[in-house]
Protein backbone atom coordinates (compact mmCIF):
# COMPACT_ATOMS: atom_id res chain seq x y z
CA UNK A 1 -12.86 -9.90 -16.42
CA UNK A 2 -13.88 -9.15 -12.74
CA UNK A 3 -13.72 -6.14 -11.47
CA UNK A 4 -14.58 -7.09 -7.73
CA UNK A 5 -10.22 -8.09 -7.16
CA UNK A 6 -9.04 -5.29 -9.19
CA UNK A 7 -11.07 -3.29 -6.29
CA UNK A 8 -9.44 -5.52 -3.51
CA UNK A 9 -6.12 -5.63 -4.61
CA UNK A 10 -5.81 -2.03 -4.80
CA UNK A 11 -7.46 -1.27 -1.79
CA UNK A 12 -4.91 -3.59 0.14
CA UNK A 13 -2.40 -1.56 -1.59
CA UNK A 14 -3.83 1.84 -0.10
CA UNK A 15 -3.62 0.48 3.15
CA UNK A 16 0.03 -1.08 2.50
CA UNK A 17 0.70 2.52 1.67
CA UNK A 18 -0.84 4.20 4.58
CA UNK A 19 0.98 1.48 6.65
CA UNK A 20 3.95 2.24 5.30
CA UNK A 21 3.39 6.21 5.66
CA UNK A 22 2.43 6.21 9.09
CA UNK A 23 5.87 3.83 9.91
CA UNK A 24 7.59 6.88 8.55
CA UNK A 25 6.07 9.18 10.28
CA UNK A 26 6.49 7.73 13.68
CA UNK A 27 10.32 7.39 13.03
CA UNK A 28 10.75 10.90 11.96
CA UNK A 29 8.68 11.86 15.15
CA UNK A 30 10.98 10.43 17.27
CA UNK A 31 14.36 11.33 15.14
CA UNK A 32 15.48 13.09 18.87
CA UNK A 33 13.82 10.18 20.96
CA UNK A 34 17.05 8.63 22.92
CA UNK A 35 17.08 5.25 22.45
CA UNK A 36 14.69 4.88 19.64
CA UNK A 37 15.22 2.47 16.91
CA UNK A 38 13.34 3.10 13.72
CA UNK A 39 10.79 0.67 11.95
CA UNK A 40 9.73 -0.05 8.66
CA UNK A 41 7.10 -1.87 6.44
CA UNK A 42 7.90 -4.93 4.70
CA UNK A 43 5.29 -6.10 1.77
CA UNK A 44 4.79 -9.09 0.12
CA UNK A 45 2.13 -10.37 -2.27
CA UNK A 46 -0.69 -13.00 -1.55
CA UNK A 47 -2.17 -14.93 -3.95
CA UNK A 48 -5.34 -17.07 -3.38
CA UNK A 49 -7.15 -19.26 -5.75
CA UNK A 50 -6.03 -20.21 -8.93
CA UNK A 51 -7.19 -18.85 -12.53
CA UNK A 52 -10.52 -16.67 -12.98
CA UNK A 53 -11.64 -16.95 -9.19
CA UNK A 54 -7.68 -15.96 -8.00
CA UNK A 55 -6.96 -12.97 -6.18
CA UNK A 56 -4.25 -10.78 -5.17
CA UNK A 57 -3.62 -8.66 -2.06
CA UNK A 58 -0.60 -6.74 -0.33
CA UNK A 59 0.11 -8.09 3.11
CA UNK A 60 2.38 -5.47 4.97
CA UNK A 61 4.01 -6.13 8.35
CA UNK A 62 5.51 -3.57 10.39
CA UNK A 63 9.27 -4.92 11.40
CA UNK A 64 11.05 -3.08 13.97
CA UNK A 65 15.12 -2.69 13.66
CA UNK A 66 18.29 -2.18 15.94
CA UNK A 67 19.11 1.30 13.47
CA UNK A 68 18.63 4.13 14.70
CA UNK A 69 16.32 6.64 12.52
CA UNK A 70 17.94 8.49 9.48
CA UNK A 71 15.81 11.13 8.29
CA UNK A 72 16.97 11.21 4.62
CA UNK A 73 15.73 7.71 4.02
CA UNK A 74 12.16 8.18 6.36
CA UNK A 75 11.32 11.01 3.78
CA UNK A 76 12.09 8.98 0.84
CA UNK A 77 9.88 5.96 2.62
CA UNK A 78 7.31 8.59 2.79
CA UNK A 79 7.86 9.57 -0.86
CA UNK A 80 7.08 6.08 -1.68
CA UNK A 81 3.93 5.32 0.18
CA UNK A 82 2.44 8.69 -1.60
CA UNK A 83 3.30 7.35 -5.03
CA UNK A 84 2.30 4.27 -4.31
CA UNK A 85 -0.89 5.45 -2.79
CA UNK A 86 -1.47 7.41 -5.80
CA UNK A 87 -1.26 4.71 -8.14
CA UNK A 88 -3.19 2.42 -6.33
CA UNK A 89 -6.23 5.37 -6.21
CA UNK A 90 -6.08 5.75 -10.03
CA UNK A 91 -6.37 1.90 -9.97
CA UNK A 92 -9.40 2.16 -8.02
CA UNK A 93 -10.63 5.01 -10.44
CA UNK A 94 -9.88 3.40 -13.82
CA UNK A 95 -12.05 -0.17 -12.34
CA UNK A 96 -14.92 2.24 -11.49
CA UNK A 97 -14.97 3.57 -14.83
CA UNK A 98 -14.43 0.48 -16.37
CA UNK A 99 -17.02 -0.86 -14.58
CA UNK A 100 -19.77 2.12 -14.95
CA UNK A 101 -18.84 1.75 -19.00
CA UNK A 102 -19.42 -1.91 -18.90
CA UNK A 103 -23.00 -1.40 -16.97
CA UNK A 104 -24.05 0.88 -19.69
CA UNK A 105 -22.77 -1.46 -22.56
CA UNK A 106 -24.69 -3.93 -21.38
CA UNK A 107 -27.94 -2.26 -20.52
């Protein structure tokens, strides 16, 4: 099992989350902004290479809409990208350890 993707998939999830959070933020900045139409994050999974030598990453792309901003759902969006942010740190936690217990295994 590598360890090195489990680091780079979560990592790309961290910034998927920040991505995400800082969409949110903008559109509840500008909740009273005339004319303002509200973004959001869209994320999809990328796969490349096939069996032990695949890897996985989050691609997210900021999509702008004709809707104007509703609060409710920007602080659920930011709700998300904090749990999501979460899990993807205790990801990166749980490979370090992982990886620090393997290194001592085999030394």
């Amino acid at each position: 099992m590598a360890i090195l993707p489990i680091f780079s998939t979560a990592v790309s999830g961290l910034n998927a989350s920040a991505r995400k959070a800082n969409s949110a933020a903008d559109n509840i900045a500008n909740v009273l902004t005339e004319d303002y139409t509200a973004s959001r994050v869209s994320n999809s999974t990328v796969v490349a290479g096939a069996g032990a030598t695949s890897s996985t990453s989050i691609a997210a792309q900021l999509i702008g809409s004709d809707q104007p901003v509703d609060l409710a759902t920007e602080i659920i969006r930011l709700r998300e990208a904090d749990i999501a942010y979460r899990a993807n740190a205790s990801v990166i936690r749980t490979a370090s350890e992982l990886s620090k217990e393997t290194l001592s295994i085999t030394s």
